[in-house]
C-alpha atoms as a PDB file:
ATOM      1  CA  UNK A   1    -102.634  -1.272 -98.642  1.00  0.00           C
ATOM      2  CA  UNK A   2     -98.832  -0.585 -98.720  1.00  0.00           C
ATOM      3  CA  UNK A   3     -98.801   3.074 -98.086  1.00  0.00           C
ATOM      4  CA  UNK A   4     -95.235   5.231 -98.842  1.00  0.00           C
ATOM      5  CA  UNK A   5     -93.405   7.182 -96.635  1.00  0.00           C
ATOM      6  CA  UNK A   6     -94.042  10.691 -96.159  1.00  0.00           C
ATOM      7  CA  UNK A   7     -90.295  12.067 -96.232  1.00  0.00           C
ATOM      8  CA  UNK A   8     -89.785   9.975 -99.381  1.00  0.00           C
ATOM      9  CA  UNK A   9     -88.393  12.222-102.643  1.00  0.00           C
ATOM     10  CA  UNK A  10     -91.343  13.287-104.255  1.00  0.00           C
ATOM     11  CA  UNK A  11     -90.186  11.444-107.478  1.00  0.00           C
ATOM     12  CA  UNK A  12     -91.733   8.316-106.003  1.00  0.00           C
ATOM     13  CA  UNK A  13     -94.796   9.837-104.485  1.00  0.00           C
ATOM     14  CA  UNK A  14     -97.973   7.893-105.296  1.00  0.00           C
ATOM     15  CA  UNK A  15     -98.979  10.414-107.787  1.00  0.00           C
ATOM     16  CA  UNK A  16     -95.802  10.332-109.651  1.00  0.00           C
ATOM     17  CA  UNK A  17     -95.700   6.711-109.728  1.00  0.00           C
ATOM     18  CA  UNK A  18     -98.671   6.314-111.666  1.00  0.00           C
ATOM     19  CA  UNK A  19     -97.426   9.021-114.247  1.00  0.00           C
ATOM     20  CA  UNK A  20     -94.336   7.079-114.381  1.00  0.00           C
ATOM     21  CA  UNK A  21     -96.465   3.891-114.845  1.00  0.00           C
ATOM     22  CA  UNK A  22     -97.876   5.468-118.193  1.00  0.00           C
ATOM     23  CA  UNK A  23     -94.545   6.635-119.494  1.00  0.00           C
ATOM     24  CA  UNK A  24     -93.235   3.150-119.244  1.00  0.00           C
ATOM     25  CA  UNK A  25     -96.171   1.536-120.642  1.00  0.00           C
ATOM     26  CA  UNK A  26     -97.225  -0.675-117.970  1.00  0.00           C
ATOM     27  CA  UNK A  27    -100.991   1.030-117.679  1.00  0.00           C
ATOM     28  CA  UNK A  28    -103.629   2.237-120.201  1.00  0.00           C
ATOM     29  CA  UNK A  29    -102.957   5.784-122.367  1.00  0.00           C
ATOM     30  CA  UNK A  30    -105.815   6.917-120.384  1.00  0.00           C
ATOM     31  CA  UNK A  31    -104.807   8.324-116.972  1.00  0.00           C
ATOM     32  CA  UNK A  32    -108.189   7.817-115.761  1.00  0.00           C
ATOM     33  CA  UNK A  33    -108.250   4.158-116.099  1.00  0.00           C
ATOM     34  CA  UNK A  34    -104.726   3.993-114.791  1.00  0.00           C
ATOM     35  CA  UNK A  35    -106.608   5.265-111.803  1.00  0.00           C
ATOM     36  CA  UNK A  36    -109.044   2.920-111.478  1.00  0.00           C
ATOM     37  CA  UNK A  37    -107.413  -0.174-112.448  1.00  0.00           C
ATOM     38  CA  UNK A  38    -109.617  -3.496-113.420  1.00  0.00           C
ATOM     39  CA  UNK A  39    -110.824  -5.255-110.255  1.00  0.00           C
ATOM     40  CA  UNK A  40    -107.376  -7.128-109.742  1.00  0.00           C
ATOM     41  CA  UNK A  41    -105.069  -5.685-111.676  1.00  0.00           C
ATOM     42  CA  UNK A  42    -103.351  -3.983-108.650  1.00  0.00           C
ATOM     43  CA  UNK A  43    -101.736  -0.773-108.303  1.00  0.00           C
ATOM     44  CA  UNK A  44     -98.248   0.411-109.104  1.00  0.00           C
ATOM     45  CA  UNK A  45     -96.528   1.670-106.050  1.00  0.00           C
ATOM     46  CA  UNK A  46     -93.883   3.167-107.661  1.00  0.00           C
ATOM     47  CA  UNK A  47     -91.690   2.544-111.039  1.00  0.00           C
ATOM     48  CA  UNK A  48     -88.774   4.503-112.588  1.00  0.00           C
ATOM     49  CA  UNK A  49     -89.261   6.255-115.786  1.00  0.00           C
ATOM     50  CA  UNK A  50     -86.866   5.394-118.772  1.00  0.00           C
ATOM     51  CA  UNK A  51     -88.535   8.536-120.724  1.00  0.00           C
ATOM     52  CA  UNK A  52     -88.050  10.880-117.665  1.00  0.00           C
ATOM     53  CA  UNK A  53     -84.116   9.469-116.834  1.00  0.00           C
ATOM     54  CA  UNK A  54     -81.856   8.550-113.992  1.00  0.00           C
ATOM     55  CA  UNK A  55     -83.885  11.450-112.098  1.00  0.00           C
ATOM     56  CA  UNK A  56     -86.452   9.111-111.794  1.00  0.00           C
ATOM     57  CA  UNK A  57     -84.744   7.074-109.063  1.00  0.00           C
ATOM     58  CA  UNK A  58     -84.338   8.456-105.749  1.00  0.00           C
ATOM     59  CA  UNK A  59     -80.680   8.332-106.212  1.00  0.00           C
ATOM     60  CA  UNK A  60     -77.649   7.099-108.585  1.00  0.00           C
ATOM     61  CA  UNK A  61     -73.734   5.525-107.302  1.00  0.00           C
ATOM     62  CA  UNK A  62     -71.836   5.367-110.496  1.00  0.00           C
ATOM     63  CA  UNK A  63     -69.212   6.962-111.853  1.00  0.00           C
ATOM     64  CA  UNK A  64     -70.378   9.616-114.254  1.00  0.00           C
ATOM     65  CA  UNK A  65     -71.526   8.770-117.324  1.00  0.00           C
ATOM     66  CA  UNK A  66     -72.073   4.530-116.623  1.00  0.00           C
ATOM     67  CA  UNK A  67     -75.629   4.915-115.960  1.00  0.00           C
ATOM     68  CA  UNK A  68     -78.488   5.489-118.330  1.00  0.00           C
ATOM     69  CA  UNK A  69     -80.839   4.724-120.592  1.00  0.00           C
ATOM     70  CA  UNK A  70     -80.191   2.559-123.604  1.00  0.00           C
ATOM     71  CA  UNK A  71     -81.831   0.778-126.152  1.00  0.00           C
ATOM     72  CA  UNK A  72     -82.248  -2.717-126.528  1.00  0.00           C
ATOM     73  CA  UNK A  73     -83.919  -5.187-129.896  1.00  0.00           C
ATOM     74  CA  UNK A  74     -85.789  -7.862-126.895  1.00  0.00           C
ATOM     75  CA  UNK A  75     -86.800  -5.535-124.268  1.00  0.00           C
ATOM     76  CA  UNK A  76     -86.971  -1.675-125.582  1.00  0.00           C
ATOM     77  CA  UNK A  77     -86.179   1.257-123.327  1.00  0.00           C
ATOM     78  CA  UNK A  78     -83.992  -0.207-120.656  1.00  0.00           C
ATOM     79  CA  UNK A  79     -81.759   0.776-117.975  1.00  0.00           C
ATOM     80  CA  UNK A  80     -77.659  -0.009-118.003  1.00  0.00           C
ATOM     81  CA  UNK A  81     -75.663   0.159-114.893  1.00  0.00           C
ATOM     82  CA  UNK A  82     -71.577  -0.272-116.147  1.00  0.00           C
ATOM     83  CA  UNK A  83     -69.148  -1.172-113.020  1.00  0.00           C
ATOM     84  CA  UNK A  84     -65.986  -0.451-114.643  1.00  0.00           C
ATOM     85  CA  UNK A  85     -63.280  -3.240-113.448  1.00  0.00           C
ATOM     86  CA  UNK A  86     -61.750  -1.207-110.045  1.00  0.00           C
ATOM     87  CA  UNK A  87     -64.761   0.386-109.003  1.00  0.00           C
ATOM     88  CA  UNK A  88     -66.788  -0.422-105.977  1.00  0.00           C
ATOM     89  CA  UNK A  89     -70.141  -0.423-107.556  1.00  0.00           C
ATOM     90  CA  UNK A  90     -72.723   1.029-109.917  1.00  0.00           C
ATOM     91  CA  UNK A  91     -76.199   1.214-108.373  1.00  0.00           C
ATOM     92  CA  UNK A  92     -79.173   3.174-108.165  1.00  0.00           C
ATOM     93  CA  UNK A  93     -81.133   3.347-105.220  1.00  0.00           C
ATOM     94  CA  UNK A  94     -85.083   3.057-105.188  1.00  0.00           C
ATOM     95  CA  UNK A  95     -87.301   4.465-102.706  1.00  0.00           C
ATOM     96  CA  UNK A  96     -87.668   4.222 -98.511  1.00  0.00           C
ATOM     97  CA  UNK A  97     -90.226   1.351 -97.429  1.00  0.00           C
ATOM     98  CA  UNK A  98     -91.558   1.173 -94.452  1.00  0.00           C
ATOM     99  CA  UNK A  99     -91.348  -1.747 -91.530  1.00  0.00           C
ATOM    100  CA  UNK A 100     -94.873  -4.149 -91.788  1.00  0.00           C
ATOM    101  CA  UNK A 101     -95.980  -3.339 -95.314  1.00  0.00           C
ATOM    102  CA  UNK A 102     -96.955  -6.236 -97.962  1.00  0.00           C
ATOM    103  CA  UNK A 103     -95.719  -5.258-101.772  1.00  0.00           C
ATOM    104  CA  UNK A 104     -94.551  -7.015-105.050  1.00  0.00           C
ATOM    105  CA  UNK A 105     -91.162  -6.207-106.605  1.00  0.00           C
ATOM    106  CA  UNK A 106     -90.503  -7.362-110.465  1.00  0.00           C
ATOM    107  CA  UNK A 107     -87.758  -6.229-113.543  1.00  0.00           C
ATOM    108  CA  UNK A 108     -85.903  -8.661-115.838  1.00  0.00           C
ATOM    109  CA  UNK A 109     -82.269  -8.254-115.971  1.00  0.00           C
ATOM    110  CA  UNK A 110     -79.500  -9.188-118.112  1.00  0.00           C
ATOM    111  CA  UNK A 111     -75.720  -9.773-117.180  1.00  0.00           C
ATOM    112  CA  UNK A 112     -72.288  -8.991-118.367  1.00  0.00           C
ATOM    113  CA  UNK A 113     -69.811  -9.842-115.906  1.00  0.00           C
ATOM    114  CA  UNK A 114     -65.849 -10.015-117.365  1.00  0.00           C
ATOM    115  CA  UNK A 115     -64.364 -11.903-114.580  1.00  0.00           C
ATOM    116  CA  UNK A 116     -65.232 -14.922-112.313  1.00  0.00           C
ATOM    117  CA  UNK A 117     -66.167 -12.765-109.391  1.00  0.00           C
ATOM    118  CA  UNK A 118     -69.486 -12.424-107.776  1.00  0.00           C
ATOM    119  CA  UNK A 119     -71.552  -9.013-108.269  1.00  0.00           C
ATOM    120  CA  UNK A 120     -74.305  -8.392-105.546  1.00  0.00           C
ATOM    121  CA  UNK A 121     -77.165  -6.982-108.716  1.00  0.00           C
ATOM    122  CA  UNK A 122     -79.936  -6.691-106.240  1.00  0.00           C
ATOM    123  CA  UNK A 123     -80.250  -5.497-102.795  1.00  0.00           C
ATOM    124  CA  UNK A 124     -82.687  -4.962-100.130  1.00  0.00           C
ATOM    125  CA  UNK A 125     -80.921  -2.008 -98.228  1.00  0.00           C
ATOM    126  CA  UNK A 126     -80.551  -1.277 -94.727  1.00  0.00           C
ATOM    127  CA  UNK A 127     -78.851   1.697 -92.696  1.00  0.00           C
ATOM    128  CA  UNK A 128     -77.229   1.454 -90.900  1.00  0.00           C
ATOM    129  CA  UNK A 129     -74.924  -1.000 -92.717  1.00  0.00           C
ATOM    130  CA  UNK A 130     -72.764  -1.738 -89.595  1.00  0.00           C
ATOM    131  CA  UNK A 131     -74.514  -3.075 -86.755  1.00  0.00           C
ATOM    132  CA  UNK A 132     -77.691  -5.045 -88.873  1.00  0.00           C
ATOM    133  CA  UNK A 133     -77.882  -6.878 -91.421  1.00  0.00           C
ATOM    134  CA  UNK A 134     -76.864  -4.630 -93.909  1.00  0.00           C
ATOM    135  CA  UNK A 135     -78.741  -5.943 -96.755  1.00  0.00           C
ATOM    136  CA  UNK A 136     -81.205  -8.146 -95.238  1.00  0.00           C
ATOM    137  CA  UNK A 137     -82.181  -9.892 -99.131  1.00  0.00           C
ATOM    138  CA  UNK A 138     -79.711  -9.486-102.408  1.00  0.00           C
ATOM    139  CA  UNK A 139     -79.418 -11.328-105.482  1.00  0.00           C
ATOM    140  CA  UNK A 140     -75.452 -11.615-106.920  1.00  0.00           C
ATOM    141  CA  UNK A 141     -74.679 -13.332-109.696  1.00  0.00           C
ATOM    142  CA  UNK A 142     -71.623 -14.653-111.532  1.00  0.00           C
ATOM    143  CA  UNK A 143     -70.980 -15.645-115.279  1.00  0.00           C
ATOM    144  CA  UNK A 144     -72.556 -18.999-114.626  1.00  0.00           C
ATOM    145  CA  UNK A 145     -75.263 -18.613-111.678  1.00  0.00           C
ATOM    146  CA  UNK A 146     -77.591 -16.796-110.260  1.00  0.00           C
ATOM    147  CA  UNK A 147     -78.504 -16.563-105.977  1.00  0.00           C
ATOM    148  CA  UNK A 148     -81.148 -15.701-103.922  1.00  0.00           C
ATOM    149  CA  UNK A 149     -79.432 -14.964-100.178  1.00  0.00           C
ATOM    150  CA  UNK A 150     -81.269 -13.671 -97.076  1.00  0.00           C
ATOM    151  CA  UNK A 151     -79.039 -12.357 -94.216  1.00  0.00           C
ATOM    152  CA  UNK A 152     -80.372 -12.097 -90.652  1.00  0.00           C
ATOM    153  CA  UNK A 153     -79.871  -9.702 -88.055  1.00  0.00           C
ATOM    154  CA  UNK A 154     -76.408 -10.860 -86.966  1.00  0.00           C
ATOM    155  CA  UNK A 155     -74.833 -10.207 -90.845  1.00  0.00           C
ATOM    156  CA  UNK A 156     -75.278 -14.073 -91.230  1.00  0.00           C
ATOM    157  CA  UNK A 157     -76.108 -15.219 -95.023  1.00  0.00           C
ATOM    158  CA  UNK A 158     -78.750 -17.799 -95.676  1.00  0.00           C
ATOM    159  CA  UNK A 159     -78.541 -19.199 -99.212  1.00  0.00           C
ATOM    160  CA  UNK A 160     -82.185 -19.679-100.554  1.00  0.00           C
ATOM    161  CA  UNK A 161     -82.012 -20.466-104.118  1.00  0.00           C
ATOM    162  CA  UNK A 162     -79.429 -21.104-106.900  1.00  0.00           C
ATOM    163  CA  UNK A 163     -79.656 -21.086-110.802  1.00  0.00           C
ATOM    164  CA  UNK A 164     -77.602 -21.228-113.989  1.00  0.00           C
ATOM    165  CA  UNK A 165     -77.171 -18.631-115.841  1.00  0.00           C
ATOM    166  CA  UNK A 166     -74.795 -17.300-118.382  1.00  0.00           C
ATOM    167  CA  UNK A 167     -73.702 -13.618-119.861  1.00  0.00           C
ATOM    168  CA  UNK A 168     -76.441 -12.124-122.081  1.00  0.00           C
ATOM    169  CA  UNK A 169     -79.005 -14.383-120.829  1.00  0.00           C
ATOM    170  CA  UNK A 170     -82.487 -12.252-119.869  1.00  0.00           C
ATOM    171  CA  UNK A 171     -83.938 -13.456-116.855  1.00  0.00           C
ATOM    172  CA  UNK A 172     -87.170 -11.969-114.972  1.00  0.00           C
ATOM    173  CA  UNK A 173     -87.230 -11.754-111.391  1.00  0.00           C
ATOM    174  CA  UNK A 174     -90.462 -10.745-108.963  1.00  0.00           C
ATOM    175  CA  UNK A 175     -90.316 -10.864-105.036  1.00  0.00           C
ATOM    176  CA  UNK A 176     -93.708 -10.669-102.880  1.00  0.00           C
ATOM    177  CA  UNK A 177     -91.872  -9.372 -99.789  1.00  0.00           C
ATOM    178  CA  UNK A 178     -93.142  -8.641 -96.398  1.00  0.00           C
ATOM    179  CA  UNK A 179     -90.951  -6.366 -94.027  1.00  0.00           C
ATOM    180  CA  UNK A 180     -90.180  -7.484 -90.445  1.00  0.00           C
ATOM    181  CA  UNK A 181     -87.338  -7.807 -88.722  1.00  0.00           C
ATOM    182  CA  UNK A 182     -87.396 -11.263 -87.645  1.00  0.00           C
ATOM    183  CA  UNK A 183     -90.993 -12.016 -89.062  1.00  0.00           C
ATOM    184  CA  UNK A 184     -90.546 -11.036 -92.490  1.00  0.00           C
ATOM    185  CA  UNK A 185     -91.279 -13.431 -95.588  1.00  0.00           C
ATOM    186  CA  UNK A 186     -90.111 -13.877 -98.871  1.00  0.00           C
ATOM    187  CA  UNK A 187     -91.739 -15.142-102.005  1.00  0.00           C
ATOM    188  CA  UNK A 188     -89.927 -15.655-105.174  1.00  0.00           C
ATOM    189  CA  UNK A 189     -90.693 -16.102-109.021  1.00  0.00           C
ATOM    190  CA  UNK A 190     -88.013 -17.036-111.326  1.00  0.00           C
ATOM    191  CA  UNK A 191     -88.644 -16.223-115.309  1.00  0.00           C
ATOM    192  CA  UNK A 192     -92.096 -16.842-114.555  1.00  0.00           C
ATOM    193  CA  UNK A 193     -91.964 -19.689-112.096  1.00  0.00           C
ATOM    194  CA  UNK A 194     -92.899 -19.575-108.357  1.00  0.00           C
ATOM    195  CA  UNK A 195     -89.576 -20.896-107.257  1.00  0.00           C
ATOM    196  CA  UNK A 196     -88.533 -23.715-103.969  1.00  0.00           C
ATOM    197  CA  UNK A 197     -86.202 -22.289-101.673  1.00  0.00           C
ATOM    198  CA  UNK A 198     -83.573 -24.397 -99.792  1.00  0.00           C
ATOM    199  CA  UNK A 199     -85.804 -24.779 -96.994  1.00  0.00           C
ATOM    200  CA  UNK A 200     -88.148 -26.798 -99.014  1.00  0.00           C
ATOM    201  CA  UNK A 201     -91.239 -24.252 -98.901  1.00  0.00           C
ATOM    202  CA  UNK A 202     -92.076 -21.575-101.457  1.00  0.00           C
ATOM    203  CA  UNK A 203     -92.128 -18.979 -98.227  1.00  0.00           C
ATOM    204  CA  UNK A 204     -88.804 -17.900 -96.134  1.00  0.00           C
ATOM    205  CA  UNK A 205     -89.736 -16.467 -92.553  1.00  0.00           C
ATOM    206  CA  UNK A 206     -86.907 -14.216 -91.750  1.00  0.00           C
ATOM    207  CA  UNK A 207     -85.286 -11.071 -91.609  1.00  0.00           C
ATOM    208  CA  UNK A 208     -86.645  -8.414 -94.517  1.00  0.00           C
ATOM    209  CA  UNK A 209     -86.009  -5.333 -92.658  1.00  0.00           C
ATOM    210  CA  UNK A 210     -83.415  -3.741 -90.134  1.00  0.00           C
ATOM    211  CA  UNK A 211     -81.910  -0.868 -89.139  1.00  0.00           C
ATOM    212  CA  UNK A 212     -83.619   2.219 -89.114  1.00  0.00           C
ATOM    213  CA  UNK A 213     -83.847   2.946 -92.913  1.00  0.00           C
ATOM    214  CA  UNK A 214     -84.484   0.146 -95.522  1.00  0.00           C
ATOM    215  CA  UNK A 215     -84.345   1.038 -99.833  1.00  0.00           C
ATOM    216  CA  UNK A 216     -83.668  -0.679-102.699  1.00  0.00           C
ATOM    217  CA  UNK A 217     -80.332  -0.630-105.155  1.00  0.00           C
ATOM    218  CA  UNK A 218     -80.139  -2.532-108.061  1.00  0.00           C
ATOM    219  CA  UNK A 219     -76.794  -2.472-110.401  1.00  0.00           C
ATOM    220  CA  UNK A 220     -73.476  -3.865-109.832  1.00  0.00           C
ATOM    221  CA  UNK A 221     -71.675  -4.065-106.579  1.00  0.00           C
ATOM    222  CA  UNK A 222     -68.244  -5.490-105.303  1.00  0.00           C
ATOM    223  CA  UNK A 223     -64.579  -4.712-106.152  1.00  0.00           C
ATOM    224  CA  UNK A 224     -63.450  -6.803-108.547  1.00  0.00           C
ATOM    225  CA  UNK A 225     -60.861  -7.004-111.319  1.00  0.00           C
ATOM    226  CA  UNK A 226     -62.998  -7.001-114.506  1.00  0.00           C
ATOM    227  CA  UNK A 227     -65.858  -4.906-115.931  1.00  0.00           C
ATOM    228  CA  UNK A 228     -69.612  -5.790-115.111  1.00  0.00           C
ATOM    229  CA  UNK A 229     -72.762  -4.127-116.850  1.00  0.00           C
ATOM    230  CA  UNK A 230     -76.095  -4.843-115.176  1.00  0.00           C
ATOM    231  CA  UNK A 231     -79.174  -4.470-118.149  1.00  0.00           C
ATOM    232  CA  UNK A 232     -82.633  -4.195-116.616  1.00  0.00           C
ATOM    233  CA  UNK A 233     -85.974  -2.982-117.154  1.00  0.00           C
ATOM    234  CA  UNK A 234     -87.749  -0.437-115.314  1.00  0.00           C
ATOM    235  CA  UNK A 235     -88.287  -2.501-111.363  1.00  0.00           C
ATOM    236  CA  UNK A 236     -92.245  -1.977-110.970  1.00  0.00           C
ATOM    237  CA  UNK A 237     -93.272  -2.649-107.447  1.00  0.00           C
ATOM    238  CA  UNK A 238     -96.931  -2.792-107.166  1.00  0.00           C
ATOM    239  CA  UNK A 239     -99.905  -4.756-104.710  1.00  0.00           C
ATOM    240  CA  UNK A 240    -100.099  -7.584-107.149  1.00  0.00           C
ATOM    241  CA  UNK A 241     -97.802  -9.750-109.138  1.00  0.00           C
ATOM    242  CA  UNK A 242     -99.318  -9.044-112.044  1.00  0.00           C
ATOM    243  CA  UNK A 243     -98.985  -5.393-112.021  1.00  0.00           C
ATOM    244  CA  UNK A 244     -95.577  -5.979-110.287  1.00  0.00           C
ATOM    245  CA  UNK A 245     -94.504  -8.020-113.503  1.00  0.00           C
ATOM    246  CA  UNK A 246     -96.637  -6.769-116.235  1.00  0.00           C
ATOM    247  CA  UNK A 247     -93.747  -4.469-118.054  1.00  0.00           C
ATOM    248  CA  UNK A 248     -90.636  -7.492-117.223  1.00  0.00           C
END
């Protein structure tokens, strides 16, 4: 069972991530049952509250006042991360894993990106950044696609999956992710769909973790010349897929 760190911010301690799991609907009213989950339901790990604010992550990058909570007609209560055009990014960082543990990761996002550049909107976070891989799995989009990359140990990018996409398009994401550092594994659904990668199997051996701390950061990253705004449900990472992708 994935087990989180001790010296993580108590925001995403086990305890709080099941309160946060009520807030944002994704268990029963009744805390005990959220407890004791139905045999295979899983357990949230930890999830961000939209109720309890940008507090609820373990930390925000973005200029003041372009992250927050807003409201929107498909998916409720959601989360918008603006990268005004000259800024380096707008992210917000989720908590510290831990090398060897198993876990699901799922959120839907949507995209508005005013220029042709790429935007990294996902990434699995290392420190240090020089010296590793620096973000050994990331997701960046542009106005018309959508990529998967893994990089190894020596900064090296390994394209795993492409898709079309367009601006204003919701798309749901969910990663069953195993941390190593040469032995890690990546599995990947796709609005729904257990996706192929390049390699031809659903499963990429490879570098998930490096460096000496590893988080997450979802938002908008990468100078560019026009705005970007990153829409996206509360990330839920949990022990199953369905409990990873019940609330996206």
């Amino acid at each position: 069972m994935f087990l989180l760190p001790r010296h993580r911010r108590t925001t995403v301690g086990l305890a709080a991530a099941t309160a946060l799991a009520l807030s944002c609907g994704w268990a029963t009213a009744d805390s005990s049952a959220a407890d004791s989950p139905a045999p295979g339901a899983g357990t949230v790990l930890w999830t961000p509250s939209t109720a309890q604010g940008p507090s609820s992550f373990t930390g925000v990058q973005c200029a003041t006042g372009n992250f927050g909570v807003v409201q929107d007609p498909a998916k409720g209560s959601v989360w918008r991360a603006f990268q005004a055009a000259g800024e380096e990014r707008c992210e917000t960082l989720g908590p510290n894993l831990t090398e060897g543990d198993t876990f699901y990761l799922g959120w839907s996002s949507k995209l508005d990106i005013k220029d042709t550049n790429s935007r990294y909107v996902f990434q699995l976070k290392c420190s240090p950044s020089t010296g590793t891989a620096n973000h050994p799995i990331e997701i960046d989009a542009t106005t018309k696609r959508i990529r998967l990359q893994e990089w190894d140990t020596d900064h090296v990018a390994h394209t795993l999956w492409t898709a079309p996409t367009a601006n204003g398009q919701w798309h749901s994401y969910a990663l069953k992710i195993r941390l190593g550092r040469t032995d890690g594994t990546i599995d990947f659904w796709f609005d729904g769909v257990k996706q192929t990668f390049t390699t031809g199997s659903g499963t990429f051996t490879g570098t998930t973790w490096d460096g000496d701390r590893n988080y997450f950061k979802w938002g908008s990253y990468h100078l560019s010349t026009g705005d970007a705004t990153n829409t996206f449900t509360s990330p839920v990472m949990a022990t199953t897929l369905e409990a990873a992708t019940a609330g996206s």
